[in-house]
Protein backbone atom coordinates (compact mmCIF):
# COMPACT_ATOMS: atom_id res chain seq x y z
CA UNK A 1 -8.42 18.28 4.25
CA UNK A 2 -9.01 21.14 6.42
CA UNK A 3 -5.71 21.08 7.62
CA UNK A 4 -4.05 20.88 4.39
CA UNK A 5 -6.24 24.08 3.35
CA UNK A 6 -4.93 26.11 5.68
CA UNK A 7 -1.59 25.27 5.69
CA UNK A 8 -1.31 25.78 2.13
CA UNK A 9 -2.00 29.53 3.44
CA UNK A 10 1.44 29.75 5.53
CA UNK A 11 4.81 30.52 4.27
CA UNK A 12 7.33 29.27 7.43
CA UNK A 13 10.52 30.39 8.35
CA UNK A 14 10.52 34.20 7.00
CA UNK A 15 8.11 37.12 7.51
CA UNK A 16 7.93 38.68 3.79
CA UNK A 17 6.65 41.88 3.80
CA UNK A 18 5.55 43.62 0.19
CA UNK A 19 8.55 45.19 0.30
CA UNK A 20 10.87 42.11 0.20
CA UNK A 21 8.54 41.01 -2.90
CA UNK A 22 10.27 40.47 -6.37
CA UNK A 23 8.26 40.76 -9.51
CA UNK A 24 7.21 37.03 -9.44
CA UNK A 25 8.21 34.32 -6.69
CA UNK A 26 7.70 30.89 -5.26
CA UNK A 27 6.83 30.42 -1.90
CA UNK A 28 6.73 26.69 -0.49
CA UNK A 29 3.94 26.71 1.65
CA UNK A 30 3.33 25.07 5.27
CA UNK A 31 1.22 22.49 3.63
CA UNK A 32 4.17 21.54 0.74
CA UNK A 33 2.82 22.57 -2.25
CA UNK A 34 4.05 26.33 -3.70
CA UNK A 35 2.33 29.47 -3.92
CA UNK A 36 3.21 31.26 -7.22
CA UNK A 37 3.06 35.31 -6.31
CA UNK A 38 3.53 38.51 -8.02
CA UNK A 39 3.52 42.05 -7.97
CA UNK A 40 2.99 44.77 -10.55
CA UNK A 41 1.12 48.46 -10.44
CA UNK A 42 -2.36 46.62 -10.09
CA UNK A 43 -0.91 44.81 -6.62
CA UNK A 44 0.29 41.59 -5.32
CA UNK A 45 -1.90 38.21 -6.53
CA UNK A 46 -1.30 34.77 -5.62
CA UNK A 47 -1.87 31.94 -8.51
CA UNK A 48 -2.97 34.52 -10.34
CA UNK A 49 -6.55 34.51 -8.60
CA UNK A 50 -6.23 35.86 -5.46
CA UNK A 51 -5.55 39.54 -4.88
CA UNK A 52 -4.14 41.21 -1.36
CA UNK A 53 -6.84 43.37 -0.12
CA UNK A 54 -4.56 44.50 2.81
CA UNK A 55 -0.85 43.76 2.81
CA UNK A 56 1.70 43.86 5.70
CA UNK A 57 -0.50 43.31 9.09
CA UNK A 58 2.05 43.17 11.52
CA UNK A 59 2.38 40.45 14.27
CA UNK A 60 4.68 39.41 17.01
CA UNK A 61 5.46 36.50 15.33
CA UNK A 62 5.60 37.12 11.55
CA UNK A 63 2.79 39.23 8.78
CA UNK A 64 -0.54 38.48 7.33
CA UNK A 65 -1.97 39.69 4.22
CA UNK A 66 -5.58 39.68 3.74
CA UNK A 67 -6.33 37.98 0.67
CA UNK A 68 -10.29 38.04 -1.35
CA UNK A 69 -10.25 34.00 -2.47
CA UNK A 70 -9.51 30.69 -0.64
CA UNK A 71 -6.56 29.50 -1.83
CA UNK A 72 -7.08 25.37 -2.56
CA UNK A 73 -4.25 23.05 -2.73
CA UNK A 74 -3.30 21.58 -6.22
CA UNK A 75 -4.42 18.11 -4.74
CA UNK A 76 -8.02 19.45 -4.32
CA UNK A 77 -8.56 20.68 -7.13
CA UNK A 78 -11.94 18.92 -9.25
CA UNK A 79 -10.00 17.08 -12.25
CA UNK A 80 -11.65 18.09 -15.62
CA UNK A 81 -10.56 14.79 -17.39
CA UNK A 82 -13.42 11.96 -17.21
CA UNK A 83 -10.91 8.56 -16.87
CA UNK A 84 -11.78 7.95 -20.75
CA UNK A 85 -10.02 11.41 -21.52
CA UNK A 86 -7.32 11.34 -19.12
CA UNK A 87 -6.63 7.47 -20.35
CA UNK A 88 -6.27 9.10 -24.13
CA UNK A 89 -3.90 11.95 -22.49
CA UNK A 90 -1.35 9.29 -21.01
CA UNK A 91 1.17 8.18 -23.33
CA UNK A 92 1.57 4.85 -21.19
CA UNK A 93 -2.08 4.12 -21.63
CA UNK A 94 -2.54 4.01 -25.27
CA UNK A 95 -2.79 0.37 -25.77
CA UNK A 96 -5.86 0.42 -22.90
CA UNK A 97 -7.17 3.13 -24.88
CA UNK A 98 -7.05 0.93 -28.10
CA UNK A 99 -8.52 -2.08 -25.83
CA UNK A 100 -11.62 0.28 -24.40
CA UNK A 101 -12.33 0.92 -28.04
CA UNK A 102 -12.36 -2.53 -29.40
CA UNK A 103 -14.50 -3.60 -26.23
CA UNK A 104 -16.98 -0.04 -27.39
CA UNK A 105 -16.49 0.35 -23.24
CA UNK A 106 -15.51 4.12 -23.82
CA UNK A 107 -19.39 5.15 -23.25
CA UNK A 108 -19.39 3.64 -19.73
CA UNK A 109 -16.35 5.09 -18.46
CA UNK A 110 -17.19 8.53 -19.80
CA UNK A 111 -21.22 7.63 -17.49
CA UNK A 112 -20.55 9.73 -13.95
CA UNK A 113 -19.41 6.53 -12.05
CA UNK A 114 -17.09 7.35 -9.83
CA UNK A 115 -15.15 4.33 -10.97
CA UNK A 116 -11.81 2.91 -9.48
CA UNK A 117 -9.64 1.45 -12.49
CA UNK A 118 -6.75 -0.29 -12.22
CA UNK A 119 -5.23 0.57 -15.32
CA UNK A 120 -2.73 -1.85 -17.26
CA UNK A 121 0.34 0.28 -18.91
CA UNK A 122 1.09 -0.35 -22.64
CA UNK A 123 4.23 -2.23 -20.98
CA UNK A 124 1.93 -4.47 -18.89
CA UNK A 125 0.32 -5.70 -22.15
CA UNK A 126 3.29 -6.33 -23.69
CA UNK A 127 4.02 -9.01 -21.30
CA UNK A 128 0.77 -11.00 -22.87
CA UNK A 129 1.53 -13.29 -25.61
CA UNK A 130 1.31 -11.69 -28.68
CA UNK A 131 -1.48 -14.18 -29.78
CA UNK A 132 -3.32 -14.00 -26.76
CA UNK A 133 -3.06 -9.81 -27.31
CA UNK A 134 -4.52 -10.50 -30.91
CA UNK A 135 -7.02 -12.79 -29.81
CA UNK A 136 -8.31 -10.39 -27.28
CA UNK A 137 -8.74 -7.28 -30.25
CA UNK A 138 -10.20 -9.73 -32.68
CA UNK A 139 -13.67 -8.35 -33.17
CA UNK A 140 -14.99 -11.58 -32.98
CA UNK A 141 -13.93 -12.38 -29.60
CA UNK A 142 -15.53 -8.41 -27.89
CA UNK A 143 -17.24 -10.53 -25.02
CA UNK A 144 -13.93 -11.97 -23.75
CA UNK A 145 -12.17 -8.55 -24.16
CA UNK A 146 -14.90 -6.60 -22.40
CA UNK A 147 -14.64 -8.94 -19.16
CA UNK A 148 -10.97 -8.85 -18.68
CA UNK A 149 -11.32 -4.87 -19.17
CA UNK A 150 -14.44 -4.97 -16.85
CA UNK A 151 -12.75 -6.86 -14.39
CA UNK A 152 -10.07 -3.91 -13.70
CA UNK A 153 -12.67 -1.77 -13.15
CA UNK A 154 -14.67 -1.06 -9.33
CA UNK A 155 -18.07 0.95 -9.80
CA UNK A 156 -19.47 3.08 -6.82
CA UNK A 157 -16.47 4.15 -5.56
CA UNK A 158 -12.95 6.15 -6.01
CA UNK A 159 -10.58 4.36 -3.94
CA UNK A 160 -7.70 5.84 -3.36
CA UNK A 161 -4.43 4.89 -1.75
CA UNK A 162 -5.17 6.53 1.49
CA UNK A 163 -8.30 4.28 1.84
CA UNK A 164 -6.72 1.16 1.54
CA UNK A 165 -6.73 -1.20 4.70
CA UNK A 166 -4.15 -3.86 4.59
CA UNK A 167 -5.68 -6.48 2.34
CA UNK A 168 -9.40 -6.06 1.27
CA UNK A 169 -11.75 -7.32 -1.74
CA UNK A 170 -13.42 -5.05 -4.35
CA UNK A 171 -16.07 -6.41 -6.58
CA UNK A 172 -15.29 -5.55 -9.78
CA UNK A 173 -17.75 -3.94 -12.99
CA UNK A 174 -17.11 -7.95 -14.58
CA UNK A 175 -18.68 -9.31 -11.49
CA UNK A 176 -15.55 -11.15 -9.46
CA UNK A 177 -13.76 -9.60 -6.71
CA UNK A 178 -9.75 -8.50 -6.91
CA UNK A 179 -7.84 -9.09 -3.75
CA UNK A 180 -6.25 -5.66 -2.97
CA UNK A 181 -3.14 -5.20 -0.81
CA UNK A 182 -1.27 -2.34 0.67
CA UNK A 183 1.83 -4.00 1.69
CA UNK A 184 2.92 -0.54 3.14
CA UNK A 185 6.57 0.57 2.41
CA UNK A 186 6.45 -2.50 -0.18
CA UNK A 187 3.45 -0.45 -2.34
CA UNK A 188 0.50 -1.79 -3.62
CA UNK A 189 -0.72 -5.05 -5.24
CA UNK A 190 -3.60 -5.99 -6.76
CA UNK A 191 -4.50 -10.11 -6.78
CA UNK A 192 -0.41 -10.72 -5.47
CA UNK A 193 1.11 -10.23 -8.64
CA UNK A 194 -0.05 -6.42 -10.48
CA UNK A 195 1.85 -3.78 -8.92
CA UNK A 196 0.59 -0.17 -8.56
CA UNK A 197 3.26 1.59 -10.19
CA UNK A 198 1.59 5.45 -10.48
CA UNK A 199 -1.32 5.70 -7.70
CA UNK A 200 -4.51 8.57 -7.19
CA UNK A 201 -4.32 9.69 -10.84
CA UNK A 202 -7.78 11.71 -10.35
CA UNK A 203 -10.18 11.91 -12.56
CA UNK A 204 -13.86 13.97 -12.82
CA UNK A 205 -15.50 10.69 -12.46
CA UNK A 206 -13.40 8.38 -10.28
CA UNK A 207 -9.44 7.84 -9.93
CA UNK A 208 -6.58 5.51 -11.76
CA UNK A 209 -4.03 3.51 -10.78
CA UNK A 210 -1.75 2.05 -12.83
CA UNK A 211 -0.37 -1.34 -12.80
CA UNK A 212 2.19 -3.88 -14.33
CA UNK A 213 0.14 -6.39 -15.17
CA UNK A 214 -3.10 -7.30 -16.78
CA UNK A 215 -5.71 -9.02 -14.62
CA UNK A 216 -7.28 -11.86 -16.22
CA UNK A 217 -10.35 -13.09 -14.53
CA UNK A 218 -11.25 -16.15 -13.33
CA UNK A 219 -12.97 -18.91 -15.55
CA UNK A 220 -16.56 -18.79 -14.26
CA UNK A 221 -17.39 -22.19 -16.28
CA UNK A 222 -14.59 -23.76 -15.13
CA UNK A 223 -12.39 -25.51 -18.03
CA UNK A 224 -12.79 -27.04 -21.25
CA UNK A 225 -9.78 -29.45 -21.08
CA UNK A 226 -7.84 -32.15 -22.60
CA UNK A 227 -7.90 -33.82 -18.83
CA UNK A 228 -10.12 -36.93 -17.75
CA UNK A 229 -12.81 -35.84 -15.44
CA UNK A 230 -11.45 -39.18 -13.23
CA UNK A 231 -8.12 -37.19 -13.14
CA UNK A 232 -9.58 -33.67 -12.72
CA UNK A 233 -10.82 -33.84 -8.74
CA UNK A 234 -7.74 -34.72 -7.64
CA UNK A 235 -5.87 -32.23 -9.49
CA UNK A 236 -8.47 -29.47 -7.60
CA UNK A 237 -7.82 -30.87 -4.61
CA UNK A 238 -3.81 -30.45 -4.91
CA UNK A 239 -4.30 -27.27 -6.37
CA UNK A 240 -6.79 -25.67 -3.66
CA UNK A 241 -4.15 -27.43 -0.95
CA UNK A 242 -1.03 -25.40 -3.02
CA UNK A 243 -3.39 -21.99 -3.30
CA UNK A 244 -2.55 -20.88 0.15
CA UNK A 245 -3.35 -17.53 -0.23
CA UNK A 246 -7.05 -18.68 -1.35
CA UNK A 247 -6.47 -16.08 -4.67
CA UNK A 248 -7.19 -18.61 -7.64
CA UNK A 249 -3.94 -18.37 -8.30
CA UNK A 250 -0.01 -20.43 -8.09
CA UNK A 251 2.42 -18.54 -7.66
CA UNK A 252 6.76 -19.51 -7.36
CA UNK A 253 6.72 -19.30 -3.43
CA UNK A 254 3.72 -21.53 -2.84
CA UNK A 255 4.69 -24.35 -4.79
CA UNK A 256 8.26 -24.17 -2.89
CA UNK A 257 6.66 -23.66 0.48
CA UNK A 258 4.09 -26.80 0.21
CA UNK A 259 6.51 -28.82 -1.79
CA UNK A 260 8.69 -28.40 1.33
CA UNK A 261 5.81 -28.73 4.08
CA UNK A 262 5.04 -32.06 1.90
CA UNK A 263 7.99 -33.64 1.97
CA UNK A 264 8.62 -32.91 5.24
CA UNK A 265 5.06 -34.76 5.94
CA UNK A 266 6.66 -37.52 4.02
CA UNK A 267 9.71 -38.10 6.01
CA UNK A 268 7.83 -37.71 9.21
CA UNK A 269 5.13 -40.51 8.56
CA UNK A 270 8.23 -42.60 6.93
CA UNK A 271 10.35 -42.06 10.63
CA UNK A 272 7.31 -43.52 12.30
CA UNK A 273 9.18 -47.07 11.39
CA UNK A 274 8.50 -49.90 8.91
CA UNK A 275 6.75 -51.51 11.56
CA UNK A 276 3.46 -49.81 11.22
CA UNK A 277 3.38 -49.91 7.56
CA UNK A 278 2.83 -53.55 7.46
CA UNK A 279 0.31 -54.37 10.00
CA UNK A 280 -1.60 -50.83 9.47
CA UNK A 281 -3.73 -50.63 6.07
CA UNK A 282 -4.27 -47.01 7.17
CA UNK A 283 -1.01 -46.29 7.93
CA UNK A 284 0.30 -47.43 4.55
CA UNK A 285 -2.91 -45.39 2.50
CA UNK A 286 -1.75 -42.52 4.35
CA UNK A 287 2.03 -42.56 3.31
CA UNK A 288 0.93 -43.37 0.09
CA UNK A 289 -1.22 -40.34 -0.18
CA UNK A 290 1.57 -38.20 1.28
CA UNK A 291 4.23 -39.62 -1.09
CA UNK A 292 1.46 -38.83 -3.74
CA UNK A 293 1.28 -34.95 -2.69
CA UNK A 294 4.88 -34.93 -2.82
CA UNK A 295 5.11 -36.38 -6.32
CA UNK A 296 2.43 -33.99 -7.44
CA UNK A 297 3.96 -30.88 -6.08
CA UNK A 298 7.21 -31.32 -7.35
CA UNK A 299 5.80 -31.88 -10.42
CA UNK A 300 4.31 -28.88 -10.69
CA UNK A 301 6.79 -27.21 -9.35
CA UNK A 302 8.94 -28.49 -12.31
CA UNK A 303 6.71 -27.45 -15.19
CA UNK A 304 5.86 -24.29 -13.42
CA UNK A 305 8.02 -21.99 -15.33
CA UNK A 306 6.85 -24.18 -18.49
CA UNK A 307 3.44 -22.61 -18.31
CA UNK A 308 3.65 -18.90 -16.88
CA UNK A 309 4.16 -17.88 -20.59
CA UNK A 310 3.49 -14.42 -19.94
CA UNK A 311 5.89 -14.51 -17.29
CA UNK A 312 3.58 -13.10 -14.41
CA UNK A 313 4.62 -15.77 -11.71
CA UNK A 314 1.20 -17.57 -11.54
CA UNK A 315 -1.23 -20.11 -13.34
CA UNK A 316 -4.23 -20.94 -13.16
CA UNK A 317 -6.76 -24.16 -12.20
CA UNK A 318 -6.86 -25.14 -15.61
CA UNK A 319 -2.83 -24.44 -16.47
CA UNK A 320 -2.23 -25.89 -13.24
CA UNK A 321 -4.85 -29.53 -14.65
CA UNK A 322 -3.13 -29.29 -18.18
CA UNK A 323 0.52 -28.97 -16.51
CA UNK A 324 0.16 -31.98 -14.44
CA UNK A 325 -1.38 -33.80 -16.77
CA UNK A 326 1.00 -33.20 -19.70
CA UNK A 327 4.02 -34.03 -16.77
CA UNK A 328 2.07 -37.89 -16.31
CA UNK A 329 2.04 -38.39 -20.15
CA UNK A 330 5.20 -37.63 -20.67
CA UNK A 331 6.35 -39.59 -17.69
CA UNK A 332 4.29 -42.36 -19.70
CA UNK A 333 5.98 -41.61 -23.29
CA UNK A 334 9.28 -42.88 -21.54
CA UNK A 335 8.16 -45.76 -20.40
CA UNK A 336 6.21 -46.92 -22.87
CA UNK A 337 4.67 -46.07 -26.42
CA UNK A 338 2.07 -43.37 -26.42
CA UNK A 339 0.05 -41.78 -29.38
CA UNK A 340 2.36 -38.32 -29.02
CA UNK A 341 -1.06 -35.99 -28.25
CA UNK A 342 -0.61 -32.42 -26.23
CA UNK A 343 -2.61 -31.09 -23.93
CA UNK A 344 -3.00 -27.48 -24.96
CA UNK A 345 -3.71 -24.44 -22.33
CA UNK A 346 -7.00 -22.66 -23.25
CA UNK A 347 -9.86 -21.11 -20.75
């Protein structure tokens, strides 16, 4: 920061005396940023603040002019916007805006924090269902609005780009943690999927960063579904074995990457030769548990697409129960008669 201070003090590559001076100019400075100067009967002032006490000191290598105020970088300078009033200032932001105000969070983001929010543009909600959008402004429904908004938000800290390590957990204002990553030239992600599209937008009381996507939060009861609880362990277990990345999430590349690994499982134990199979008990449970992983991942893998309605290329524990159950009655509607009841997705 020091550094960048005085930098922002040096014009390179010319010495400009007073007389070279036009009315008004732009210098780029040392540091990158331009100095705005001008010069009228009252003198020479730079950004309009500081005023050149004594101009044109003379040195082997270029000129100095003494200046009465510390010039500070644009990127220093103390935002006057509290996130609340810089949120209401961004054109992008308005539907967040509208959310804050349903969820009467506006108070708390206007407190002194410093807060880190990832912000959702309007074009990030727009990728919800409409009726899940709805749902989440019906008055009725405030508590489930306030922890998806609370769970973009980080109190304690402004974390900006520059302090981002290559994958780390904040705890967020809802109470879960969001999986952060700085993937480097890639950008920035927040729980694999949001991307950081406009980063360190600073505010008097923290900093913004917006994203792509909205970030639900985890079920914390788990979920009410159509499932059997006989059926529901399993499902778990294939799900926790798919979730790779350990996020609480599916995502494309995981189902393809264990439905490969699985069936390659498959055809390994199968090479092993016939032989086994019929004197070994054990040897036939296990092929039949790894022919039963590879049914169940490429299962999934087929309804996949079927349930990422808002088309942010994951699902969830309880999508990921209701998929593969809906896939095994419909497998048993074509082979025999079945009432015709759906399993519907709800947290």
């Amino acid at each position: 920061m020091l550094d960048a201070v005085l930098e922002y003090h040096v014009v390179a590559g010319a010495a400009v005396y007073s007389k070279d001076l036009k009315a008004e100019q732009q210098f780029k400075t040392l540091e990158g940023h331009k100095l705005s100067v001008r010069k009228g009967g009252s003198g020479v002032t730079i950004n309009g603040k500081s005023k050149v006490t004594t101009a044109d000191v003379g040195a082997s290598n270029g000129v100095v002019h003494i200046i009465d105020t510390v010039l500070i970088p644009p990127a220093f300078e103390a935002p006057r916007k509290n996130i609340v009033e810089l949120a209401v200032s961004t054109k992008q932001l308005s539907v967040l805006v509208s959310a804050l105000k349903a969820g009467k969070l506006v108070t708390a983001l206007e407190g002194t924090g410093p807060f880190t929010v990832f912000a959702p543009s309007n074009e990030a909600f727009r990728k919800l269902p409409e009726a899940t959008l709805a749902g989440l402004l019906d008055p009725k429904n405030i508590k489930k609005l306030d922890a998806v908004l609370e769970y973009h938000v980080v109190a304690g800290a402004a974390v900006y780009s520059k302090d981002l390590t290559r994958e780390q957990l904040f705890k967020t204002l809802e109470g879960q943690k969001l999986t952060v990553e700085n993937r480097i030239a890639g950008g920035v992600y927040v729980n694999r999927n949001a991307k950081v599209t406009t980063a360190d937008v600073g505010a008097s009381n923290g900093v913004v960063h917006i994203i792509d996507h909205v970030l639900v939060p985890p079920s914390r009861s788990g979920c009410t579904l159509g499932v059997p609880r006989a059926l529901q362990s399993g499902y778990a277990f294939e799900f926790a074995a798919l979730d790779t990345n350990h996020n609480g999430y599916l995502d494309a590349a995981e189902f393809k990457d264990m439905g490969v690994k699985l069936a390659d499982k498959f055809s390994h134990y199968r090479s092993w030769g016939n032989r086994r199979l019929r004197g070994s008990g054990s040897w036939a449970k296990l092929l039949e548990h790894q022919f039963k992983e590879k049914i169940e991942a490429m299962r999934a893998a087929k309804v996949f697409s079927k349930f990422d309605k808002n088309h942010n290329h994951s699902i969830s524990l309880c999508e990921f129960e209701n998929a593969m159950y809906h896939e095994r009655l419909q497998g048993d509607m074509r082979g025999q008669h079945h009432d015709g009841s759906t399993v519907v997705v709800h947290d």
